[in-house]
PDB file of N, CA and C in Angstrom:
ATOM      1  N   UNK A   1      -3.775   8.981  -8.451  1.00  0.00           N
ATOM      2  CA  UNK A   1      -2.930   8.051  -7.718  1.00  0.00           C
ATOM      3  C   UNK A   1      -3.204   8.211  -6.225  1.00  0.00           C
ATOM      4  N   UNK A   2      -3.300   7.214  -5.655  1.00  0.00           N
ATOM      5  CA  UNK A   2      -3.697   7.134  -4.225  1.00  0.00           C
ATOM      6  C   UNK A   2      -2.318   7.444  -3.167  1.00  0.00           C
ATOM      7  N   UNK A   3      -2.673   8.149  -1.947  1.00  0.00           N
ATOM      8  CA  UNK A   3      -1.397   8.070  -1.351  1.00  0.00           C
ATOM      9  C   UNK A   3      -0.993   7.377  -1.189  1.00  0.00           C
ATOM     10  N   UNK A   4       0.794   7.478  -0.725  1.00  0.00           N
ATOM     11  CA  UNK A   4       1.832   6.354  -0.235  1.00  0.00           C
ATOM     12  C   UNK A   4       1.422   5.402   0.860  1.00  0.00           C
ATOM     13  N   UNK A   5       0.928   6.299   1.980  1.00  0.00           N
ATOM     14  CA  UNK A   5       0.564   5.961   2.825  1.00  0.00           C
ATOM     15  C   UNK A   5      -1.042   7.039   3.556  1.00  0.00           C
ATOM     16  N   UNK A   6      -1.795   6.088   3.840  1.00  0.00           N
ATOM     17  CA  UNK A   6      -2.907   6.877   4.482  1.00  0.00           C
ATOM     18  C   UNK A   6      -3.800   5.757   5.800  1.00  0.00           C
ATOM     19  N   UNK A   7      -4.295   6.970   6.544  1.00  0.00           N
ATOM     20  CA  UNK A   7      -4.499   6.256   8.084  1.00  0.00           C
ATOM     21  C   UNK A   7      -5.926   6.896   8.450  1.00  0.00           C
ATOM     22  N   UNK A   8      -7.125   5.960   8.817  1.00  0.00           N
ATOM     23  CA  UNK A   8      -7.804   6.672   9.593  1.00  0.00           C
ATOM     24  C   UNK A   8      -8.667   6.040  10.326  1.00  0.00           C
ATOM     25  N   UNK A   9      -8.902   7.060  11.304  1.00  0.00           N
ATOM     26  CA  UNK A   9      -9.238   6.153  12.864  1.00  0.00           C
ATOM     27  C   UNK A   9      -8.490   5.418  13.408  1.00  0.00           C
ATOM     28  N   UNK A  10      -7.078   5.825  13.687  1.00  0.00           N
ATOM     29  CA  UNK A  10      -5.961   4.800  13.745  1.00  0.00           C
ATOM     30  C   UNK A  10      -5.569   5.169  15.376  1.00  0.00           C
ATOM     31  N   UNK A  11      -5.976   3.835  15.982  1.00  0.00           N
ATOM     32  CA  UNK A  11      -5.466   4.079  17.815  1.00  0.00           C
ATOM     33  C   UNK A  11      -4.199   2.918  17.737  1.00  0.00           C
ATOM     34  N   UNK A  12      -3.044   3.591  17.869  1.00  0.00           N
ATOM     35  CA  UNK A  12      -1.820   2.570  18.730  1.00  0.00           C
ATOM     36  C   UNK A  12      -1.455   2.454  19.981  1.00  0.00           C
ATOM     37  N   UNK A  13      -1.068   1.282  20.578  1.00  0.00           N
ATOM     38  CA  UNK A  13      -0.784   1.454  22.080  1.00  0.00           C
ATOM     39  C   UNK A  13       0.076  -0.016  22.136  1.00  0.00           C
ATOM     40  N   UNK A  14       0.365  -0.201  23.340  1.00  0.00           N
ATOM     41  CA  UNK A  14       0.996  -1.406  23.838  1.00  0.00           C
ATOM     42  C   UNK A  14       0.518  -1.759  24.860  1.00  0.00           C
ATOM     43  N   UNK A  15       0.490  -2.971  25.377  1.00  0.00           N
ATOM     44  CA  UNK A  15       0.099  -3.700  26.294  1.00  0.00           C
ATOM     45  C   UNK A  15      -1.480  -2.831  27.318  1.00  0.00           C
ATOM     46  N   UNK A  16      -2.408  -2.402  26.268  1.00  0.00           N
ATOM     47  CA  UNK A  16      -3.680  -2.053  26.618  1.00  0.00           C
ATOM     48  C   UNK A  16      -3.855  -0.611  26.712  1.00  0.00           C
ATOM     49  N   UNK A  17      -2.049   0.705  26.387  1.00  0.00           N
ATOM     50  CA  UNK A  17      -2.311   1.607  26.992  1.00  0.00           C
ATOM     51  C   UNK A  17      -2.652   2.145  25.504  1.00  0.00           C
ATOM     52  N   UNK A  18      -3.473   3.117  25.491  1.00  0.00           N
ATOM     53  CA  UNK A  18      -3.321   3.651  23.961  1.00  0.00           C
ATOM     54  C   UNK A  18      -2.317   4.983  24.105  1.00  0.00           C
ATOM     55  N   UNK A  19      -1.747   5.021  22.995  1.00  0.00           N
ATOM     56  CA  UNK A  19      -0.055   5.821  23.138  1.00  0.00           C
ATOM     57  C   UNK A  19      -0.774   7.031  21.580  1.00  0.00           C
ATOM     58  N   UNK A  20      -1.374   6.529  20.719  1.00  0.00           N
ATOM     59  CA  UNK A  20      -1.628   7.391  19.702  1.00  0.00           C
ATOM     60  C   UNK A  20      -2.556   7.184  18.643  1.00  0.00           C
ATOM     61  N   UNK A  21      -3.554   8.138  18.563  1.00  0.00           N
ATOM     62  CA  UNK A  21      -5.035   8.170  18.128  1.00  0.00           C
ATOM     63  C   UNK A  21      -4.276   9.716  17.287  1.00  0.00           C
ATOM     64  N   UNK A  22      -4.784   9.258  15.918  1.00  0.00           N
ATOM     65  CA  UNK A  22      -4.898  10.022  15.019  1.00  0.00           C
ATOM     66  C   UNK A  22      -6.076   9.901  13.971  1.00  0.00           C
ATOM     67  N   UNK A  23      -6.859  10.830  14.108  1.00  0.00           N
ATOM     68  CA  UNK A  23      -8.049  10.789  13.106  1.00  0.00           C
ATOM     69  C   UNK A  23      -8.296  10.409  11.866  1.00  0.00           C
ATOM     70  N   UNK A  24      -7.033  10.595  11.328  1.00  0.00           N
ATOM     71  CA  UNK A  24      -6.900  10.796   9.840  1.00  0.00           C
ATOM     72  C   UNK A  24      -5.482  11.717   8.967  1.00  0.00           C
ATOM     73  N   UNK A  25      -4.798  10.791   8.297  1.00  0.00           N
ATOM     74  CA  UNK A  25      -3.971  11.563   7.475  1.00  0.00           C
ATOM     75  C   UNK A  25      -3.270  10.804   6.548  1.00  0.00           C
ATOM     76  N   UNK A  26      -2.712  11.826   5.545  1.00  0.00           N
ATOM     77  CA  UNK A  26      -2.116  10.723   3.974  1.00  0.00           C
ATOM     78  C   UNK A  26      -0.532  11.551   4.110  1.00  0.00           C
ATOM     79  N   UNK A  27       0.143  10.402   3.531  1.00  0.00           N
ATOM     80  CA  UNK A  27       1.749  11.002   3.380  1.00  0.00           C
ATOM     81  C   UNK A  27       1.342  11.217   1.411  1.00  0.00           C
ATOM     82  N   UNK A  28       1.464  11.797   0.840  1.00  0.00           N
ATOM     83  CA  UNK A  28       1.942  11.794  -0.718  1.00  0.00           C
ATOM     84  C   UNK A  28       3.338  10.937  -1.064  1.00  0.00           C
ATOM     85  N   UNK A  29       3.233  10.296  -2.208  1.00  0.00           N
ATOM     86  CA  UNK A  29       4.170  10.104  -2.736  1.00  0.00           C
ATOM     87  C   UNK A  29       4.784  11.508  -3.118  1.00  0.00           C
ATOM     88  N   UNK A  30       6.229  11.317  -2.954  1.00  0.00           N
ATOM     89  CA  UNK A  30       7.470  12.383  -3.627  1.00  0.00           C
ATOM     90  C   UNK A  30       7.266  13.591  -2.969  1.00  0.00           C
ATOM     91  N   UNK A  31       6.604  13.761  -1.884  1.00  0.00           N
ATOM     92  CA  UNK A  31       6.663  14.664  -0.948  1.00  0.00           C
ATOM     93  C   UNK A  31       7.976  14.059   0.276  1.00  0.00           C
ATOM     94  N   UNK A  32       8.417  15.251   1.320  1.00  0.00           N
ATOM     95  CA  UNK A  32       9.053  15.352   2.456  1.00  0.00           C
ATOM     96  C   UNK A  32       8.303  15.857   3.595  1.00  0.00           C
ATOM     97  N   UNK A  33       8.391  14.527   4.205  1.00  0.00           N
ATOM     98  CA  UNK A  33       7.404  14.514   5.548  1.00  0.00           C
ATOM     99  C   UNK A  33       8.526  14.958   6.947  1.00  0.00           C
ATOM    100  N   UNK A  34       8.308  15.728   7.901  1.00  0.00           N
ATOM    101  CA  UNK A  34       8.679  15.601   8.842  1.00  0.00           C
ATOM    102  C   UNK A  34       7.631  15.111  10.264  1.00  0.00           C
ATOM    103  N   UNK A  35       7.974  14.646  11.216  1.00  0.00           N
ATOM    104  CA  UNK A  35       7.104  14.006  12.082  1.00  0.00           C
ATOM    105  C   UNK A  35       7.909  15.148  13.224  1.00  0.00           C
ATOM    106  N   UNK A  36       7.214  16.123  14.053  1.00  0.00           N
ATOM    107  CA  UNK A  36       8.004  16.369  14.881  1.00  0.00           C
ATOM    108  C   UNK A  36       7.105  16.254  16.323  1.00  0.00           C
ATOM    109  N   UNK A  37       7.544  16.082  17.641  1.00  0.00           N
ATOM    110  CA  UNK A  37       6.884  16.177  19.062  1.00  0.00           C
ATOM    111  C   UNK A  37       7.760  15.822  19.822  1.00  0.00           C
ATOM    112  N   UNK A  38       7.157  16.052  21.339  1.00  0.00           N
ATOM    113  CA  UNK A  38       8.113  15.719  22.371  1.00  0.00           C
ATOM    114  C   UNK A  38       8.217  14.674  22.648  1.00  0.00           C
ATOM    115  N   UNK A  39       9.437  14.393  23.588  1.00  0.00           N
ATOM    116  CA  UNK A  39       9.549  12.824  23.938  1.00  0.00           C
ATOM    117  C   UNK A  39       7.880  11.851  24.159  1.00  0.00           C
ATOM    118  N   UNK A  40       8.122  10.440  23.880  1.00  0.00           N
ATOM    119  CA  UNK A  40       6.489   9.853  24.255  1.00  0.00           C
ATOM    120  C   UNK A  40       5.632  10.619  23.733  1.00  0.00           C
ATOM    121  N   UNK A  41       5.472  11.653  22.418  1.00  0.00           N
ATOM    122  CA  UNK A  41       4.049  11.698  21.982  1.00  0.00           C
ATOM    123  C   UNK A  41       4.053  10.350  20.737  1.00  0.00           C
ATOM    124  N   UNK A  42       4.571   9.572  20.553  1.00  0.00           N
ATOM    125  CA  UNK A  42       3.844   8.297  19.885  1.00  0.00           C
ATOM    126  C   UNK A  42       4.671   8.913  18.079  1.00  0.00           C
ATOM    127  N   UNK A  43       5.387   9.478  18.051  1.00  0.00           N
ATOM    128  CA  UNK A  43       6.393   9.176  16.189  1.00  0.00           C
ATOM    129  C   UNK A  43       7.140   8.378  15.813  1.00  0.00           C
ATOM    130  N   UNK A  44       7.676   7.420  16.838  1.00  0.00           N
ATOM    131  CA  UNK A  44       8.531   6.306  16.329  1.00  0.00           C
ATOM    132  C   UNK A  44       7.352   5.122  16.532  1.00  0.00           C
ATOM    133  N   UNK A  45       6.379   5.012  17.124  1.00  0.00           N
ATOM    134  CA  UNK A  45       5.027   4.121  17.503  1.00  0.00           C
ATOM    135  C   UNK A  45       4.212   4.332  15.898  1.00  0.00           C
ATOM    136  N   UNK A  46       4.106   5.622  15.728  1.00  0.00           N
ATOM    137  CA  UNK A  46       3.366   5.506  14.140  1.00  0.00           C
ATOM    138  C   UNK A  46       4.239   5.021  13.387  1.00  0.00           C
ATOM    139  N   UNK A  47       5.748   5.610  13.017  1.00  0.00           N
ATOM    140  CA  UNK A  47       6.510   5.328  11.560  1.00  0.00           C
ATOM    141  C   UNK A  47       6.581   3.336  11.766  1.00  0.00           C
ATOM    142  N   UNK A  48       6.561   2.810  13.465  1.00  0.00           N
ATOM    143  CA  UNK A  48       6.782   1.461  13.443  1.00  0.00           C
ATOM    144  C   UNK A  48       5.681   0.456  12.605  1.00  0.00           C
ATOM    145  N   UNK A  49       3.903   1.351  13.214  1.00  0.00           N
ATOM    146  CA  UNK A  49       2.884   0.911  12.470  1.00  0.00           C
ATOM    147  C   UNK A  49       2.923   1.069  11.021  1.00  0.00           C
ATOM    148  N   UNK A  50       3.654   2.224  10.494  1.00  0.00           N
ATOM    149  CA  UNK A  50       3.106   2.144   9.046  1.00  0.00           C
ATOM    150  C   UNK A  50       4.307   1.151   8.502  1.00  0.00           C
ATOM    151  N   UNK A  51       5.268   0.766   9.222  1.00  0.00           N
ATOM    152  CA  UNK A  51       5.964  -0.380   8.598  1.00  0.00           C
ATOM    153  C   UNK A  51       5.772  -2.029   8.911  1.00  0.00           C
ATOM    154  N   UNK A  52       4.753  -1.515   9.655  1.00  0.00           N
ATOM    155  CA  UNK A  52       4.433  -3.491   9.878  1.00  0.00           C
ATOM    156  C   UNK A  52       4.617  -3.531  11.016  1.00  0.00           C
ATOM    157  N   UNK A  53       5.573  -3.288  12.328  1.00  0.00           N
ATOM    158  CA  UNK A  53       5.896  -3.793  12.876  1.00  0.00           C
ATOM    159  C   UNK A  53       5.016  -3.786  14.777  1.00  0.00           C
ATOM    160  N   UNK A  54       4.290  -2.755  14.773  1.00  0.00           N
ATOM    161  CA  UNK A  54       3.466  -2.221  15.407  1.00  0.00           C
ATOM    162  C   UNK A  54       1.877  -3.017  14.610  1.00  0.00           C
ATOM    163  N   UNK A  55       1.000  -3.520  15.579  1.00  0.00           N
ATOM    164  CA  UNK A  55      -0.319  -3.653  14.635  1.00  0.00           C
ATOM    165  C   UNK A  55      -1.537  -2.718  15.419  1.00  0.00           C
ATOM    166  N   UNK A  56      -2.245  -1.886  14.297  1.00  0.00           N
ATOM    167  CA  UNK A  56      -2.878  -0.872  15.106  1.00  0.00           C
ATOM    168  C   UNK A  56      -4.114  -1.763  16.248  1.00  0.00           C
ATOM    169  N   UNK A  57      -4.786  -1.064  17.380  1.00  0.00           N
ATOM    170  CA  UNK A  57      -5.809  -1.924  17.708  1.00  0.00           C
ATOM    171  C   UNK A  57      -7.186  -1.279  16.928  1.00  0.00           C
ATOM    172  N   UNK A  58      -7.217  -0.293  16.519  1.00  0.00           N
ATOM    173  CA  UNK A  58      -8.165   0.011  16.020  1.00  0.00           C
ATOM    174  C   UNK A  58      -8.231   1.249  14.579  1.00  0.00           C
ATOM    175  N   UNK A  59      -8.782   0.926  13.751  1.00  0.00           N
ATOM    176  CA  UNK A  59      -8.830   2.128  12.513  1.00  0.00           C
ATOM    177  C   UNK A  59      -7.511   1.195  11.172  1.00  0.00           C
ATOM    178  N   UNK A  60      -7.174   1.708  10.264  1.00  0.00           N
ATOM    179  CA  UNK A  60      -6.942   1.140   9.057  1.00  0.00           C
ATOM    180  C   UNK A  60      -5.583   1.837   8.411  1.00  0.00           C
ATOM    181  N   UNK A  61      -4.673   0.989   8.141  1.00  0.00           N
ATOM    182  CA  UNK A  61      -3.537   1.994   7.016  1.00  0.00           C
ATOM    183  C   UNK A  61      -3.610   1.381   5.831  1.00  0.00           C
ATOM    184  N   UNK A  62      -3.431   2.481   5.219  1.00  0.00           N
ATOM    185  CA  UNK A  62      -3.468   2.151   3.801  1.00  0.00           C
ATOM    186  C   UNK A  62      -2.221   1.943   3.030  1.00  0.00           C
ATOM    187  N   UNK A  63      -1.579   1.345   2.217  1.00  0.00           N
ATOM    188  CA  UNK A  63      -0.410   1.556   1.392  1.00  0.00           C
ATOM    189  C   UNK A  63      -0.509   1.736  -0.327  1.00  0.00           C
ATOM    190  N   UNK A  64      -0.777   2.782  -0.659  1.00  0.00           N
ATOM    191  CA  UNK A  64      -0.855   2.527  -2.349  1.00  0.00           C
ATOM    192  C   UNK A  64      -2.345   2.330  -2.728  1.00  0.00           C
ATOM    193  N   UNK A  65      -3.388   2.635  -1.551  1.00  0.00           N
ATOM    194  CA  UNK A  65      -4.653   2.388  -1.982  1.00  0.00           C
ATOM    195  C   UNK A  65      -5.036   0.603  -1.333  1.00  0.00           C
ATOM    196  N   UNK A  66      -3.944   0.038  -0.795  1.00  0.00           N
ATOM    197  CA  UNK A  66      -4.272  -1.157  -0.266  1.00  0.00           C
ATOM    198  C   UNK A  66      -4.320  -1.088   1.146  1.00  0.00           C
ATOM    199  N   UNK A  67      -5.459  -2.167   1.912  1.00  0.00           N
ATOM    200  CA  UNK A  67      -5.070  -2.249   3.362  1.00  0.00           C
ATOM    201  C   UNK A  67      -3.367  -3.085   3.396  1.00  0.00           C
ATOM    202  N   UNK A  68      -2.911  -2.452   4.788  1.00  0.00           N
ATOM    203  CA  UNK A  68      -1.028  -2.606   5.130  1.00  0.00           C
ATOM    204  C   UNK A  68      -1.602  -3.772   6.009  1.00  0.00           C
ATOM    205  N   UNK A  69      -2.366  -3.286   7.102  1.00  0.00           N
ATOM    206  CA  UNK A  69      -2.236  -3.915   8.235  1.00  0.00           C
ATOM    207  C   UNK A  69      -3.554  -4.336   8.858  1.00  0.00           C
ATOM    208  N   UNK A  70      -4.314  -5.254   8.589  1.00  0.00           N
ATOM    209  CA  UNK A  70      -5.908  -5.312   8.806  1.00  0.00           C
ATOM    210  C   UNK A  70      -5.761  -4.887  10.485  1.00  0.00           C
ATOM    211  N   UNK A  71      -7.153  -4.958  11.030  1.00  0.00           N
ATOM    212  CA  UNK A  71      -7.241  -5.445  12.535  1.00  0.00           C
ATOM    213  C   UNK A  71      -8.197  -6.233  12.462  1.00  0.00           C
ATOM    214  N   UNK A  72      -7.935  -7.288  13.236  1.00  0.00           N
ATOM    215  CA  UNK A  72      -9.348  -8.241  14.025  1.00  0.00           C
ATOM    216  C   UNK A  72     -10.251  -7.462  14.453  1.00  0.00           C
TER     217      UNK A  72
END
């Protein structure tokens, strides 16, 4: 079974700045994830991308083995 969620080469940012570049990583299903960092390191910017609402500019999420969120 493929992860819940999986990301790689994934740069987010807003209005041109990039806010968060992560190489690569999978959440498991029926696991407990914590996200922890300081203010502005980019955890409410990822959990927004892996729900749609954020679109990455560059790299791929996965949901269930499917692309979530293409990029141009």
């Amino acid at each position: 079974m493929p992860a819940a969620f999986a990301c790689d080469n994934l740069e987010l940012g807003y209005n041109g700045t990039p806010v968060l570049i992560v190489p690569e990583f999978a959440f498991e299903s029926g696991r407990v994830y914590a996200l922890l960092g300081p203010n502005g390191s980019g955890k409410t910017t990822l959990l927004r991308a892996l729900n749609g609402f954020v679109k990455p500019k560059s790299g791929r999420i996965l949901f269930f083995g499917e692309l979530r969120c293409p990029v141009n």
